[in-house]
N, C-alpha and C. Protein backbone atom coordinates (compact mmCIF):
# COMPACT_ATOMS: atom_id res chain seq x y z
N UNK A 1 -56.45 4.69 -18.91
CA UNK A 1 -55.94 4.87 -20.25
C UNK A 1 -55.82 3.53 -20.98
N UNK A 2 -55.54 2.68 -20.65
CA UNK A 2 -54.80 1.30 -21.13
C UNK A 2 -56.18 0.31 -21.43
N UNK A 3 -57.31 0.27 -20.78
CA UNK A 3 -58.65 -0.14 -20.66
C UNK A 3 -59.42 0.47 -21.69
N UNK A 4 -59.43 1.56 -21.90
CA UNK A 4 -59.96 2.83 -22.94
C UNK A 4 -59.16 2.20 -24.79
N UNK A 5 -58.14 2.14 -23.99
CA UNK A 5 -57.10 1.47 -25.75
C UNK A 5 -57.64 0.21 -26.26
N UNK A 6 -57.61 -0.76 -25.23
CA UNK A 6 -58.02 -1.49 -25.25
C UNK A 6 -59.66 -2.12 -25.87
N UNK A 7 -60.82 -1.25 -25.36
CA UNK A 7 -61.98 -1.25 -25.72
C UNK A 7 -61.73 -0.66 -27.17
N UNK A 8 -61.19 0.13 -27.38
CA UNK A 8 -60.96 0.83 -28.47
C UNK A 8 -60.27 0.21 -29.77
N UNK A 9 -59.04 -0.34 -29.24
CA UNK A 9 -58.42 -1.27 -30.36
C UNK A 9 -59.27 -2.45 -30.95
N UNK A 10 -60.56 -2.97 -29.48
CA UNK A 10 -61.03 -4.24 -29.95
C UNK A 10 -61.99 -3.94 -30.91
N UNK A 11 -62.90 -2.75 -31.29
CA UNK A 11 -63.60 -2.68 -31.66
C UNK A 11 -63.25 -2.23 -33.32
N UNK A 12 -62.36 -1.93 -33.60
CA UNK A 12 -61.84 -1.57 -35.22
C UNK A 12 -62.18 -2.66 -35.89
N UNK A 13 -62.95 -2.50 -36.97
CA UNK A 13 -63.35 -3.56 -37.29
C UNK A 13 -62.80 -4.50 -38.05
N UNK A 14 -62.55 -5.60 -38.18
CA UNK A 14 -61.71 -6.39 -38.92
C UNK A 14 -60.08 -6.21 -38.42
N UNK A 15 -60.22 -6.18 -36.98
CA UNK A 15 -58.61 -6.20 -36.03
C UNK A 15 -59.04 -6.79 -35.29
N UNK A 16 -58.36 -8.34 -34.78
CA UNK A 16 -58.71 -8.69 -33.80
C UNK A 16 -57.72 -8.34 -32.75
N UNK A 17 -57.95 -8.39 -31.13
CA UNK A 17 -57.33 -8.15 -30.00
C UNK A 17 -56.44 -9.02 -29.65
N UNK A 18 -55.31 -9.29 -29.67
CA UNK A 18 -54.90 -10.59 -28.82
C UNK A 18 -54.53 -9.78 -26.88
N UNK A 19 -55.06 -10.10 -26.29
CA UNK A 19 -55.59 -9.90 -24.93
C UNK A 19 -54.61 -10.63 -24.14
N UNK A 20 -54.04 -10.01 -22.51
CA UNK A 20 -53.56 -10.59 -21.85
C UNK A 20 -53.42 -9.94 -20.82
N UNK A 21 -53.63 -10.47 -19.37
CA UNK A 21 -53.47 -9.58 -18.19
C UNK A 21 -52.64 -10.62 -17.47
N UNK A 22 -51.39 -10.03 -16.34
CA UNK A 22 -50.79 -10.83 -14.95
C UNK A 22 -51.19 -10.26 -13.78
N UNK A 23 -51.70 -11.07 -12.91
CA UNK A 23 -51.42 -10.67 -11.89
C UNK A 23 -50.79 -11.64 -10.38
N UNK A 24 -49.87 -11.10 -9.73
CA UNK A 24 -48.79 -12.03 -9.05
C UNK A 24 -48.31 -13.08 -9.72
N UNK A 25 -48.92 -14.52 -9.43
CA UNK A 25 -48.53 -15.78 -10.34
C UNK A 25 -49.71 -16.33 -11.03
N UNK A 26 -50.02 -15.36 -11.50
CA UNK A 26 -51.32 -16.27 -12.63
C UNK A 26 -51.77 -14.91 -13.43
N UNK A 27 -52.03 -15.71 -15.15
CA UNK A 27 -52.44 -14.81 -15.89
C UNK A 27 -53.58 -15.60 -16.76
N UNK A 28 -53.76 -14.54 -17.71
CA UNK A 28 -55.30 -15.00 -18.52
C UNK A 28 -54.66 -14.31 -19.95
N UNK A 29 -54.93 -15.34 -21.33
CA UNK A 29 -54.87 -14.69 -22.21
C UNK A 29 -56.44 -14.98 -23.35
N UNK A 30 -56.49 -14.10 -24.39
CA UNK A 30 -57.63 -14.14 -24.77
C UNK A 30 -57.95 -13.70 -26.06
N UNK A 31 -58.51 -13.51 -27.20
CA UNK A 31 -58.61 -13.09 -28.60
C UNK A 31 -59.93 -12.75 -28.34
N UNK A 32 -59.81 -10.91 -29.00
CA UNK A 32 -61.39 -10.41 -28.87
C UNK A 32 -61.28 -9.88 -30.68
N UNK A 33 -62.55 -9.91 -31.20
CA UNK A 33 -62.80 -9.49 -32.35
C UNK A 33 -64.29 -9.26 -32.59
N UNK A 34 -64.05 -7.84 -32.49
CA UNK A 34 -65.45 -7.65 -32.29
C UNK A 34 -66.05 -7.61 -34.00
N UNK A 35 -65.96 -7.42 -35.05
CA UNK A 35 -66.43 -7.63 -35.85
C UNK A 35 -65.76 -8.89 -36.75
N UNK A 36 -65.39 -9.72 -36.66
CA UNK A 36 -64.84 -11.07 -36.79
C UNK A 36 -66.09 -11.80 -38.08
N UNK A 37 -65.41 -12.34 -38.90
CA UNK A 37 -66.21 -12.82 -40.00
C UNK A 37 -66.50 -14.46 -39.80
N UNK A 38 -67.93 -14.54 -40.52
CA UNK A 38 -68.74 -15.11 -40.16
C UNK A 38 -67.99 -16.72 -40.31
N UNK A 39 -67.77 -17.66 -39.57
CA UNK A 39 -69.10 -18.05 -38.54
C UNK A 39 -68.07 -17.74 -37.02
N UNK A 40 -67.31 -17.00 -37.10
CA UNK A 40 -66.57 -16.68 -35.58
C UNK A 40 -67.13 -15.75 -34.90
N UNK A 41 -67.79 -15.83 -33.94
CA UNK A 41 -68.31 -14.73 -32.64
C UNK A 41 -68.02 -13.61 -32.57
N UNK A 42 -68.69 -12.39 -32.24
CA UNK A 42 -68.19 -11.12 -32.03
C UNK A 42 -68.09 -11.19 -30.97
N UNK A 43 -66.70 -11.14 -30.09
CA UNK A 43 -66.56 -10.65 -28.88
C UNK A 43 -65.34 -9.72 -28.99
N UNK A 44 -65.90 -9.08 -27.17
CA UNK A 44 -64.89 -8.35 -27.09
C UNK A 44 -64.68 -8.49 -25.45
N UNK A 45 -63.99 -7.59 -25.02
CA UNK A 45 -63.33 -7.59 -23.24
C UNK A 45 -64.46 -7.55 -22.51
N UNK A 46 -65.57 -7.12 -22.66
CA UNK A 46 -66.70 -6.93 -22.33
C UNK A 46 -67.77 -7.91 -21.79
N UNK A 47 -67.50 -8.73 -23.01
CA UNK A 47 -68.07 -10.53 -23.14
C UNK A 47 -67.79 -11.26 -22.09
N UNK A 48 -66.43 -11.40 -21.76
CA UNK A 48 -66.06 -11.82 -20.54
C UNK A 48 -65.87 -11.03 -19.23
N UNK A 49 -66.06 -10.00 -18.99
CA UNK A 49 -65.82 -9.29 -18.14
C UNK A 49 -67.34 -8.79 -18.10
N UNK A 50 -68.51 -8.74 -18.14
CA UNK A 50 -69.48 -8.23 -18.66
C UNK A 50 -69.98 -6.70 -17.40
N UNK A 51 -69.47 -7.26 -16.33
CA UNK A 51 -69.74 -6.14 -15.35
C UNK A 51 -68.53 -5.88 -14.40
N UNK A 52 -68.17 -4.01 -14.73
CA UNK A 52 -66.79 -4.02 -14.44
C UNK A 52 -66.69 -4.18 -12.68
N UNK A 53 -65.93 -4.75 -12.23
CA UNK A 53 -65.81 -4.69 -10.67
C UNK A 53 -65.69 -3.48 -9.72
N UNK A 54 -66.17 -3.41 -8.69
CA UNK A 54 -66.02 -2.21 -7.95
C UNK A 54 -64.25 -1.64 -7.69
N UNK A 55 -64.18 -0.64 -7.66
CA UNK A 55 -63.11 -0.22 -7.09
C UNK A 55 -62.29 -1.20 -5.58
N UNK A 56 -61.12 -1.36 -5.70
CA UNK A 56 -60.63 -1.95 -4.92
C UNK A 56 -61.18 -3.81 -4.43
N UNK A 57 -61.75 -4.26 -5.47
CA UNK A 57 -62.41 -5.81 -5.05
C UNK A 57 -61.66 -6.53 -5.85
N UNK A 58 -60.63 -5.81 -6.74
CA UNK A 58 -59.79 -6.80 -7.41
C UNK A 58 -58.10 -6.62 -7.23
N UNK A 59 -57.25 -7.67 -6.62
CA UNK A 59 -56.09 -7.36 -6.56
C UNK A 59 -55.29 -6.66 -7.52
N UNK A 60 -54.46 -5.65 -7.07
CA UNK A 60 -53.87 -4.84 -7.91
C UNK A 60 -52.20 -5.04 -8.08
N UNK A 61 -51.58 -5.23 -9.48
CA UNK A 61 -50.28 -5.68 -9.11
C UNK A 61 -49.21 -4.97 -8.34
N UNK A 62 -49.49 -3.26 -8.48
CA UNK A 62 -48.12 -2.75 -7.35
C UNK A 62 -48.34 -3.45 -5.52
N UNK A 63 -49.43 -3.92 -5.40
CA UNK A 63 -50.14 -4.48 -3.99
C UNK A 63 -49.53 -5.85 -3.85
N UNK A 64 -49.96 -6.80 -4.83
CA UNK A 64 -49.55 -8.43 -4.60
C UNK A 64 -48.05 -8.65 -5.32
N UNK A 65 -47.83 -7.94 -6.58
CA UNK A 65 -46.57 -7.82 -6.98
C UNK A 65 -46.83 -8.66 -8.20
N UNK A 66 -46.05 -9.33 -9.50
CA UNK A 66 -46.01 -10.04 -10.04
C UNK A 66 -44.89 -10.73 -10.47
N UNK A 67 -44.66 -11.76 -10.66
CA UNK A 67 -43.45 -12.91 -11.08
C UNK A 67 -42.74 -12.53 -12.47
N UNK A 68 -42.04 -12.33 -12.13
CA UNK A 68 -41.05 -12.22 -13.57
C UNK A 68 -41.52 -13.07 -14.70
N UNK A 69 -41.38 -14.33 -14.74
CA UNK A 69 -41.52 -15.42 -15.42
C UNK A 69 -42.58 -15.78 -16.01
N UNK A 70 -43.72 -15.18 -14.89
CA UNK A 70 -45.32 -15.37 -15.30
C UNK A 70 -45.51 -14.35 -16.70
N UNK A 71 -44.80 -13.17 -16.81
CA UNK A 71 -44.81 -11.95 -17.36
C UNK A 71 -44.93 -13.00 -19.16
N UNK A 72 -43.22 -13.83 -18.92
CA UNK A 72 -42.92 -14.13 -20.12
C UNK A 72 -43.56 -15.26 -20.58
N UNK A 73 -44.45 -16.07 -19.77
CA UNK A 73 -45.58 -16.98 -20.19
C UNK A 73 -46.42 -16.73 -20.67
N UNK A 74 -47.05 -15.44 -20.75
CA UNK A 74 -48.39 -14.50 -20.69
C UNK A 74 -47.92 -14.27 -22.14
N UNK A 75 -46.88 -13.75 -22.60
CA UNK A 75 -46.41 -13.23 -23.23
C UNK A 75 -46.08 -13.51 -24.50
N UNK A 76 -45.65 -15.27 -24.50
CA UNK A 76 -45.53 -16.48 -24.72
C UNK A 76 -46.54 -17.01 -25.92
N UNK A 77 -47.79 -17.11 -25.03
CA UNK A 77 -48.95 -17.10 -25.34
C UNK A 77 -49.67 -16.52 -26.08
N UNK A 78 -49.43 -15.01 -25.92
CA UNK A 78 -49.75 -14.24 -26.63
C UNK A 78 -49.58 -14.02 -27.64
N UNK A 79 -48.43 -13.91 -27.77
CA UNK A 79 -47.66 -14.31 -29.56
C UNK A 79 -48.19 -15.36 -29.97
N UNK A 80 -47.88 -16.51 -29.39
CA UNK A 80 -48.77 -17.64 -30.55
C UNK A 80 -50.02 -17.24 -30.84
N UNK A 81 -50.55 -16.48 -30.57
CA UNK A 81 -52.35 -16.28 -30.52
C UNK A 81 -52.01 -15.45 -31.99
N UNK A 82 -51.06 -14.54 -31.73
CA UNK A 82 -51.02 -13.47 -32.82
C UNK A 82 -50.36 -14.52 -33.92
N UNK A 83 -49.99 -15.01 -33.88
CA UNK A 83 -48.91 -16.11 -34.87
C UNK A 83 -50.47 -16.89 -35.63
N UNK A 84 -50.91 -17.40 -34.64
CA UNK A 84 -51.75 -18.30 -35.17
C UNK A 84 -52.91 -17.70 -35.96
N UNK A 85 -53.57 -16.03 -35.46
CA UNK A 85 -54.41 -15.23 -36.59
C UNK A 85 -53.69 -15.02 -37.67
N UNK A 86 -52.40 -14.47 -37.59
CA UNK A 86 -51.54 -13.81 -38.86
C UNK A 86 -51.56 -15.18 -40.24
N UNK A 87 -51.62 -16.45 -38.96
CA UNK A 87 -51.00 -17.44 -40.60
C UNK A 87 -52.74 -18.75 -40.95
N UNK A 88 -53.45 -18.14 -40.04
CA UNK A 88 -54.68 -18.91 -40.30
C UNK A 88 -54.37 -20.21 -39.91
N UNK A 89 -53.84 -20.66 -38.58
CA UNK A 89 -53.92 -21.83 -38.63
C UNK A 89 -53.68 -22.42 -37.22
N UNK A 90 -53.95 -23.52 -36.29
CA UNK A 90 -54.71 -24.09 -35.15
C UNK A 90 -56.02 -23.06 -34.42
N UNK A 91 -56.41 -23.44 -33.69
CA UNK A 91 -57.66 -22.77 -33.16
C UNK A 91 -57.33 -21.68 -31.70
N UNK A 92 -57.18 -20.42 -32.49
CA UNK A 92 -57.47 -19.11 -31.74
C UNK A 92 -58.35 -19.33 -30.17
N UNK A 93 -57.81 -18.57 -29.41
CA UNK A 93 -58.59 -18.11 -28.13
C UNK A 93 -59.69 -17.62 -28.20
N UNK A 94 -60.63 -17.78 -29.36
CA UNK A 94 -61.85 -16.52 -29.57
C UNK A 94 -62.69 -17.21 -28.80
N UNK A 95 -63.46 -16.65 -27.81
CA UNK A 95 -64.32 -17.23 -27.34
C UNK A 95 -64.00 -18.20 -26.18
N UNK A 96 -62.79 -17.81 -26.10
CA UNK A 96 -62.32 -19.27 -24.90
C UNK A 96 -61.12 -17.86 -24.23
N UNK A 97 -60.77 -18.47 -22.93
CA UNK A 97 -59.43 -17.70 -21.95
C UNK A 97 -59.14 -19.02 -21.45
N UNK A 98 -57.67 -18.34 -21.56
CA UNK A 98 -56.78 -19.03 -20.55
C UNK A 98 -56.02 -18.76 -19.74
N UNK A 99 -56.57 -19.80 -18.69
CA UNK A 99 -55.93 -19.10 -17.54
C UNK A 99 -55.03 -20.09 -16.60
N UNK A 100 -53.97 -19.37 -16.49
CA UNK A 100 -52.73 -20.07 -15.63
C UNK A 100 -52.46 -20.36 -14.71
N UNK A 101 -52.01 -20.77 -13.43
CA UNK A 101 -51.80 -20.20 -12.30
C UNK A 101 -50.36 -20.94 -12.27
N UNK A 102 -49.35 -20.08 -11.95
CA UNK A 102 -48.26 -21.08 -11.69
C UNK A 102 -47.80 -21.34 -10.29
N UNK A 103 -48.70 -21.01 -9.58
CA UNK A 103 -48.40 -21.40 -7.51
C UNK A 103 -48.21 -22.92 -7.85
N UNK A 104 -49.97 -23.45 -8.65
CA UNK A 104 -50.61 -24.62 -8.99
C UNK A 104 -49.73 -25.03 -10.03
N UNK A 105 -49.00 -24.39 -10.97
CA UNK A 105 -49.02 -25.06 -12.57
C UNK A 105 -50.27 -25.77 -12.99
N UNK A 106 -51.45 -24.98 -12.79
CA UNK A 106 -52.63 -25.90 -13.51
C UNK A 106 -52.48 -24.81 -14.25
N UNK A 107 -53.43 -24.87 -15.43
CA UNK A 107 -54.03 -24.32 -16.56
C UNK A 107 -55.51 -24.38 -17.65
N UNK A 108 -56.50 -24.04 -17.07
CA UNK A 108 -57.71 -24.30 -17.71
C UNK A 108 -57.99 -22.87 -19.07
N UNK A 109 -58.73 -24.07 -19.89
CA UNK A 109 -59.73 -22.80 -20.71
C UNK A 109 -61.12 -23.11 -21.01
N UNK A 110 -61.60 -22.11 -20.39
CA UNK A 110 -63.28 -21.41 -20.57
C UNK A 110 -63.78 -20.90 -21.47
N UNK A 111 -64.96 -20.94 -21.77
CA UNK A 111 -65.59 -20.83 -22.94
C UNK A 111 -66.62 -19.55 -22.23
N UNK A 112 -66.69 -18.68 -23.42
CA UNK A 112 -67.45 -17.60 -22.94
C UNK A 112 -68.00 -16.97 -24.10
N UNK A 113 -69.21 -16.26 -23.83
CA UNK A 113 -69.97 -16.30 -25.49
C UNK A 113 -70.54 -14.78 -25.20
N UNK A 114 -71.07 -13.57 -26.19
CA UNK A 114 -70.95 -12.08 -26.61
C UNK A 114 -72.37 -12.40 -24.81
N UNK A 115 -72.22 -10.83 -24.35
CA UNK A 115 -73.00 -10.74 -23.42
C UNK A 115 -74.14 -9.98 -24.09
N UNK A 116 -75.51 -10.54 -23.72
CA UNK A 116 -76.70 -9.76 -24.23
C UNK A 116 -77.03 -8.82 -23.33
């Protein structure tokens, strides 16, 4: 259901997604817009995810569990993403994720471009 909303919400056109998944101590956040005006990329969950994983090859959170705290980092994040489309101003996640880990406290972001 939540995957289905998701594909669904990203694709309305002229709505962008602000995106975010946890799992245990590390999360990923992300801005999808699939019809996004020009010169910003059309992506969507898809782009980065381009081929969905088999059943059971990806940890699941009732299995590994997740961190309280990680929840409200993710979360954190997320809002500024939405803050920062609503008022037009520093540079959006479009096209880029970020991803956390707090075992590490590292934090990288990747660049990822529409899948052909």
């Amino acid at each position: 259901m939540r995957s289905t909303w998701s594909r669904t919400t990203a694709r309305i056109p002229g709505v962008p997604l602000v995106w975010g998944t946890v799992v245990s101590m590390a999360f990923q956040v992300s801005v999808f817009w699939s019809a996004a005006p020009a010169p910003v990329p059309s992506l969507t969950l898809r782009s980065l995810h381009p081929v969905k994983p088999a059943p059971g090859t990806t940890p699941a959170s009732p299995k590994v569990g997740v961190l309280g705290p990680v929840v409200g980092q993710a979360g954190t994040a997320m809002a500024t993403e939405a803050i920062k489309l609503l008022v037009g101003f520093g540079e959006p996640l479009i096209g880029r994720v970020l991803m956390t880990d707090a075992a590490t406290q590292r934090a990288d972001v990747l660049t990822f471009a529409p899948w052909d």
